[in-house]
Protein backbone atom coordinates (compact mmCIF):
# COMPACT_ATOMS: atom_id res chain seq x y z
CA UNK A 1 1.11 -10.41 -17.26
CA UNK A 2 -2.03 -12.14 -17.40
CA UNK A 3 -4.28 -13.35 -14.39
CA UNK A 4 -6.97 -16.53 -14.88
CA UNK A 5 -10.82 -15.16 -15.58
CA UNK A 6 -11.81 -16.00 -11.57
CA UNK A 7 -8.58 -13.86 -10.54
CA UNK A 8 -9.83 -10.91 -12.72
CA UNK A 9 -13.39 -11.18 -11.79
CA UNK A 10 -12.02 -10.36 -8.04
CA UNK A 11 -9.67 -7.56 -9.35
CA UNK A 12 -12.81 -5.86 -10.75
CA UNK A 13 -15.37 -6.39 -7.71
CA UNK A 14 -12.11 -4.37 -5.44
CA UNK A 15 -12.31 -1.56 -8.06
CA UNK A 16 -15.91 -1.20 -8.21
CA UNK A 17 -15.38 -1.15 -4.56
CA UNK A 18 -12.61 1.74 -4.29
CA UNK A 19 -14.48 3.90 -6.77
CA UNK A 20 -17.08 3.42 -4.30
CA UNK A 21 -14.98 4.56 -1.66
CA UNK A 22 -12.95 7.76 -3.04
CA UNK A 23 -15.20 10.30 -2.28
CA UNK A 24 -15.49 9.14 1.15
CA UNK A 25 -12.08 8.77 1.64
CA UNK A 26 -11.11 11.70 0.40
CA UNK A 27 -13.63 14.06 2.41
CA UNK A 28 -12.67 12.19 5.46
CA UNK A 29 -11.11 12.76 8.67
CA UNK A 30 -8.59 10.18 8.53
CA UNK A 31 -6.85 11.70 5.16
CA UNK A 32 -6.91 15.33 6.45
CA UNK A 33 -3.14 14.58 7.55
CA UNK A 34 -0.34 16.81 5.83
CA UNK A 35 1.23 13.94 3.19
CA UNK A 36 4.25 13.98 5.62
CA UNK A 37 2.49 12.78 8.24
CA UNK A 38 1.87 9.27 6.74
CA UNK A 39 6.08 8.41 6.45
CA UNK A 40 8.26 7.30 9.15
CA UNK A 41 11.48 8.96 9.25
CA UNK A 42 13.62 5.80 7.99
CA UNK A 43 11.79 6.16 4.66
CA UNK A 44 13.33 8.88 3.56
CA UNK A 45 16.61 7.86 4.99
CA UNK A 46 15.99 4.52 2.82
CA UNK A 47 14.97 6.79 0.14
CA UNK A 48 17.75 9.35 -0.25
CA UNK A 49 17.94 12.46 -2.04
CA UNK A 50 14.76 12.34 -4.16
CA UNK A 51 15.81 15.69 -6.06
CA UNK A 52 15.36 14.95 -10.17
CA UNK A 53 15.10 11.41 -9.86
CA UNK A 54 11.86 9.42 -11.61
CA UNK A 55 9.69 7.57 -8.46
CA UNK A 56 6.71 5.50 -9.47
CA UNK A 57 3.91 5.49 -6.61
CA UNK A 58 2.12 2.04 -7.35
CA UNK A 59 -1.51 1.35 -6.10
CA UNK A 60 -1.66 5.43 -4.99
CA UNK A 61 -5.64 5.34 -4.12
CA UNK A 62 -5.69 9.11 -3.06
CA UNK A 63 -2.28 9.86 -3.84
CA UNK A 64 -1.68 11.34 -0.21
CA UNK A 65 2.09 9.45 0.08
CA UNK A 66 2.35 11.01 -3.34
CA UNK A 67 2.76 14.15 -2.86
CA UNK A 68 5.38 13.76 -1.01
CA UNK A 69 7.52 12.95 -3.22
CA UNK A 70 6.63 15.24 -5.41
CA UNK A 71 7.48 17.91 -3.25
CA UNK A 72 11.05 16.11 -2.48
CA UNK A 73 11.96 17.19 -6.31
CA UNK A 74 10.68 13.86 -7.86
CA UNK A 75 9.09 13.58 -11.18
CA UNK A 76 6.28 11.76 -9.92
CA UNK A 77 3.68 9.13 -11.22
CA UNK A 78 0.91 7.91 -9.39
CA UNK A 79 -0.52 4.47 -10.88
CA UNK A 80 -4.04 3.04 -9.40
CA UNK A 81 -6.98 0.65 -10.35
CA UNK A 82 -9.83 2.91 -9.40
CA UNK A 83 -10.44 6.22 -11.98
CA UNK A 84 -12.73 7.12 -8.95
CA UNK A 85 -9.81 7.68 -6.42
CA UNK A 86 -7.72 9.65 -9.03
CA UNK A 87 -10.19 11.88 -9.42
CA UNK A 88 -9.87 12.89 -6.10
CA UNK A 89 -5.95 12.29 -6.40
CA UNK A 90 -5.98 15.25 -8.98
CA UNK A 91 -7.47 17.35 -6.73
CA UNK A 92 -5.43 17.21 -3.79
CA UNK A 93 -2.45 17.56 -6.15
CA UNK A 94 -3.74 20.38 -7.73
CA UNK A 95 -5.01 21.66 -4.15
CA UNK A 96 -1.13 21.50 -3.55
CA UNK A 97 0.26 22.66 -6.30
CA UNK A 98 2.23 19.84 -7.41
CA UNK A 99 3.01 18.41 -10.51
CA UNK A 100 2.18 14.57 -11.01
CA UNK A 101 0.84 12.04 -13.38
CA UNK A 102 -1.77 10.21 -12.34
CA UNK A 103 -2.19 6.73 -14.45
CA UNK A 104 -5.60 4.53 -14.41
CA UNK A 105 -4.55 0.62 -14.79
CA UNK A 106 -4.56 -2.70 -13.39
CA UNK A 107 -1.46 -2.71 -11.28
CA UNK A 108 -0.49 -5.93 -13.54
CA UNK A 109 -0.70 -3.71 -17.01
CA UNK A 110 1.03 -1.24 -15.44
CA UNK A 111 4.28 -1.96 -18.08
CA UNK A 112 2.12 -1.42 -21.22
CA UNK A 113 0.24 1.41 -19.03
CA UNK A 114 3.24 3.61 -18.79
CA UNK A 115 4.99 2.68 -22.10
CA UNK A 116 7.69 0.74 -21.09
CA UNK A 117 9.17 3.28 -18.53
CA UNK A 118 11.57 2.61 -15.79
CA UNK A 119 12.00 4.31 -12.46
CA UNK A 120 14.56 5.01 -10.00
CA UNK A 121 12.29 4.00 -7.48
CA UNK A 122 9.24 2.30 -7.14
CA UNK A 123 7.42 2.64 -4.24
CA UNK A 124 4.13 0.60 -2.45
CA UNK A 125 2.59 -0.74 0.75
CA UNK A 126 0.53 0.76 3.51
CA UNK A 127 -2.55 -1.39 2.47
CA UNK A 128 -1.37 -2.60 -0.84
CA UNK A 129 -0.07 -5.64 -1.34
CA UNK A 130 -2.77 -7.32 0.12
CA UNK A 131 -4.92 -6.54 -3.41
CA UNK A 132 -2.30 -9.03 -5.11
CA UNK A 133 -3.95 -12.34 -6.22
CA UNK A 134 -0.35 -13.27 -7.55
CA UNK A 135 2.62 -12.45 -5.96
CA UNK A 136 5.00 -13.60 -8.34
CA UNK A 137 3.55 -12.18 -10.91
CA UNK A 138 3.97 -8.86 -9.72
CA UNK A 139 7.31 -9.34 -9.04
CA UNK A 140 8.19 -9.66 -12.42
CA UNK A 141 5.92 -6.64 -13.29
CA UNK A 142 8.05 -4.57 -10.74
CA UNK A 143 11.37 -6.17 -11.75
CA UNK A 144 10.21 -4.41 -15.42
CA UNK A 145 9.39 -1.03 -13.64
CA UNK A 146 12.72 -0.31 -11.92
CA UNK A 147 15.97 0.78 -13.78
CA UNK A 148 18.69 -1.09 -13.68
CA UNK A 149 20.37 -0.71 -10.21
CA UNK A 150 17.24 1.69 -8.89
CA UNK A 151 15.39 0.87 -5.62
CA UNK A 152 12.02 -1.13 -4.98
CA UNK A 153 10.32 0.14 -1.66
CA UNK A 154 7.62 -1.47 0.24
CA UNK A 155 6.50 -0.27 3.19
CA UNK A 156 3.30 -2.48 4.17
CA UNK A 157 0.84 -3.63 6.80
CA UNK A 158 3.16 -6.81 8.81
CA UNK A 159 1.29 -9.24 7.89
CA UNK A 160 0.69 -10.60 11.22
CA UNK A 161 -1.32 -7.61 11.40
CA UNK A 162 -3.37 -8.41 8.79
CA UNK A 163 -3.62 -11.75 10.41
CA UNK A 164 -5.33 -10.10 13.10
CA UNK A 165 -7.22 -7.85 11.03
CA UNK A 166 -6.04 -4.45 10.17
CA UNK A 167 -9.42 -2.35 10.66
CA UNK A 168 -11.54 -2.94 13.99
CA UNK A 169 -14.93 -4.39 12.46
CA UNK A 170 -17.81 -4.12 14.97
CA UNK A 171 -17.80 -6.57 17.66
CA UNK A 172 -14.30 -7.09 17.78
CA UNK A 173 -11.71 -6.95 20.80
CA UNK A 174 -9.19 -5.61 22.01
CA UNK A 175 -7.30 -8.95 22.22
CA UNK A 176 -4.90 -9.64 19.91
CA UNK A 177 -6.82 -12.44 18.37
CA UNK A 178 -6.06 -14.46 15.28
CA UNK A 179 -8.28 -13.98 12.64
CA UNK A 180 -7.15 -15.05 9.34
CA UNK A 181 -4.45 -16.84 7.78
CA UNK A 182 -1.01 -15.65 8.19
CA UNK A 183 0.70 -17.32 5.62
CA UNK A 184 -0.74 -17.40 1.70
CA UNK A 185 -1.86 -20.21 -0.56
CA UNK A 186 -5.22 -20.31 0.29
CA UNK A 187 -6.84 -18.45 -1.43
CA UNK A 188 -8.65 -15.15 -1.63
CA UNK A 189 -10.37 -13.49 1.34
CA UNK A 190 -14.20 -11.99 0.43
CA UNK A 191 -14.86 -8.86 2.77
CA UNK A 192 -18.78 -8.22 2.69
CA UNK A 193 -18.92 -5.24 5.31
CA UNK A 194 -20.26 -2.14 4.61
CA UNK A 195 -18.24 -0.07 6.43
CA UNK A 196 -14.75 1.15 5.24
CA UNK A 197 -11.36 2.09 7.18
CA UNK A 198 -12.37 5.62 7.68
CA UNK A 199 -15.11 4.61 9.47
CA UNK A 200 -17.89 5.76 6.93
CA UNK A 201 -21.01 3.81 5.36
CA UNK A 202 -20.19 3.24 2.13
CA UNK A 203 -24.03 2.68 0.62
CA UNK A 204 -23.98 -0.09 -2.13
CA UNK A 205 -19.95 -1.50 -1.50
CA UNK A 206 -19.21 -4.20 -3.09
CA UNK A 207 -17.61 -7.38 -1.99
CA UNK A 208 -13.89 -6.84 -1.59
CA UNK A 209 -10.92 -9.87 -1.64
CA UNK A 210 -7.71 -10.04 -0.13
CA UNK A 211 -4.84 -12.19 -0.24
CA UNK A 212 -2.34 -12.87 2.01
CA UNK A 213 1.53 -12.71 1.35
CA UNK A 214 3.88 -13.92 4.41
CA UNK A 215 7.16 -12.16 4.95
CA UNK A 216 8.56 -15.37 3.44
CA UNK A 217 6.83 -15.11 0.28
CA UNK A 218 7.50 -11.60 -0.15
CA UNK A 219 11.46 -11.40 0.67
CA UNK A 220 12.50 -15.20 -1.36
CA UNK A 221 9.63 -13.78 -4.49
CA UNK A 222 11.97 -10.99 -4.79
CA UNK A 223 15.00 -12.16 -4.20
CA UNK A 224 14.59 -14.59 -7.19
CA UNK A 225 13.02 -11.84 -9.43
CA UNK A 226 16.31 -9.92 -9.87
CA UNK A 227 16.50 -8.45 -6.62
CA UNK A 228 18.84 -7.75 -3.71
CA UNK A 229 17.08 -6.83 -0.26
CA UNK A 230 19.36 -4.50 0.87
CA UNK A 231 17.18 -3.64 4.05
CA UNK A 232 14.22 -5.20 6.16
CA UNK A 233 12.75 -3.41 9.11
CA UNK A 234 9.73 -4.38 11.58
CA UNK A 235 8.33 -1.70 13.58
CA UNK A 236 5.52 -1.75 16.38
CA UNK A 237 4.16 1.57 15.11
CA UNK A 238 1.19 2.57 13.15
CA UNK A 239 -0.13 5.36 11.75
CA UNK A 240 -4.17 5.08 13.45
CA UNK A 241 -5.42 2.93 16.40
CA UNK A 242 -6.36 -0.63 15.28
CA UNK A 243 -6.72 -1.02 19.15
CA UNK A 244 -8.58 1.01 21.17
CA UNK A 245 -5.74 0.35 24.18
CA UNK A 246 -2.78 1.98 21.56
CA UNK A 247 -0.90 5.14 22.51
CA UNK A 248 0.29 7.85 20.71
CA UNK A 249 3.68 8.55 19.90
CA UNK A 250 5.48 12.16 19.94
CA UNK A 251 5.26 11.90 16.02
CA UNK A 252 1.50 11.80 16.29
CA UNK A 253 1.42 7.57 15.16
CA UNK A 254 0.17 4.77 17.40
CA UNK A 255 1.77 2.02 19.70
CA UNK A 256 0.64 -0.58 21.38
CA UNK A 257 1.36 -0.14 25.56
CA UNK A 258 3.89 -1.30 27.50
CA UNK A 259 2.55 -4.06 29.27
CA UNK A 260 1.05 -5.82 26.24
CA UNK A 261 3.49 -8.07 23.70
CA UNK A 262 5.60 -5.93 21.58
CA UNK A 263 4.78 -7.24 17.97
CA UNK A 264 4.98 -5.93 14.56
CA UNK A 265 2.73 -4.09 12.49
CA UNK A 266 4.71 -2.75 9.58
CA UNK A 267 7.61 -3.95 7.81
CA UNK A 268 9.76 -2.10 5.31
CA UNK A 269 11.75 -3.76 2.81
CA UNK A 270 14.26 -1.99 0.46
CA UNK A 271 15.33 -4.09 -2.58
CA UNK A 272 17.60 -3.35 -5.35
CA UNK A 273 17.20 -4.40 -8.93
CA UNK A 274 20.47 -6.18 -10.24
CA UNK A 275 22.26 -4.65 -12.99
């Protein structure tokens, strides 16, 4: 897969970025969770038995989701664009004492990156998907990735969340306001604050870009890319406060209150890979 020069230009400024914010990230607050903490119980009901099979953890950054599976039995392999955040991914998973590969490469190389391999699952999301100049590009890099009847998971950001902005910047509302494009085509988004999800200064960040994928493009990109969606799920639940009003559920994740509109902020999508 090949994206044009301007496409890989952006690729590299978001790298340059994460390696600038793995150390952070890692010593923060925010990632001190237990790796269980960050799935919602439908996952691993989506997921089955993970016991011996081979999952594939694309865009990984710290790795924290991971570990998870690694503990679950899997022969794991973590796959991510900045050598900076698997650094610290290696640590944690050596902190746990679990065994997984960590791989450095452009999510789009990741065929040649791992020789040709296929998976029984591939999973991605929380954050992810949102790095992808081209969609459908990706698809058919995923559509290489997973065996033959084995499972695609995303589990991502709605993007009418990221419509509204995921993160709080400063200055923002509680309202939930519009802010950027909900639908894709056009074009990248450039993010020029210094100041990352976690909540830290990140001194010298680069510029960061985003694109947005709707539900639409996401569920028919797939479905003509060899796969079957098997299962789509939108949940109101999230796993910090974007909104200063949310409340926290018994599982220790965040909702928004009663009285406002019930909207989503993640979807799930489970998608098989025709045989």
């Amino acid at each position: 897969m090949r994206l044009d020069a301007e496409a890989l230009e952006m690729v590299a400024a978001n790298e340059a970025d994460w390696d600038a914010r793995a150390a952070l990230h890692a010593a923060s607050r925010f990632y001190s969770q237990p790796a269980e903490y960050w799935f919602g119980d439908y996952e691993w009901e989506d997921l089955g038995p993970l016991d011996g099979r081979d999952v594939l953890h694309l865009q990984c950054h710290l790795g924290t989701e991971t570990i998870a599976f690694a503990r679950r039995g899997a022969r794991t392999v973590g796959l991510d664009l900045s050598s900076r955040s698997l650094e610290e991914a290696r640590k944690l998973a050596g902190n746990q004492k679990v065994d997984i590969e960590y791989v450095h490469a452009n999510v789009y190389d990741a065929v040649e990156a791992l020789e040709g391999r296929q998976f029984d699952a591939v999973y991605t999301g929380k954050g992810a998907l949102c790095y992808l100049p081209d969609f459908a590009q990706w698809a058919e890099v995923v559509g290489q990735l997973v065996k033959p009847g084995g499972s695609l998971y995303i589990v991502e950001f709605h993007p009418l969340l990221n419509a509204m902005g995921p993160v709080a910047l400063p200055g923002d509302t509680d309202d939930l306001i519009i802010r950027n494009d909900y639908l894709e085509g056009r074009g990248a988004i450039a993010h020029d604050s210094t100041v990352t999800y976690t909540g830290d200064q990140v001194p010298g960040r680069q510029r960061s870009f985003e694109w947005m994928h709707s539900l639409g493009e996401v569920v028919t990109t797939l479905a003509s890319s060899g796969f079957q969606i098997t299962r789509l799920r939108e949940s109101e639940v999230l796993q910090w406060p974007r909104f200063n009003t949310m409340q926290q559920t018994p599982k220790g994740w965040w909702r928004i209150p009663d009285e406002a509109p019930r909207i989503p902020l993640l979807y799930v999508l489970l998608a098989t890979r025709r045989e």
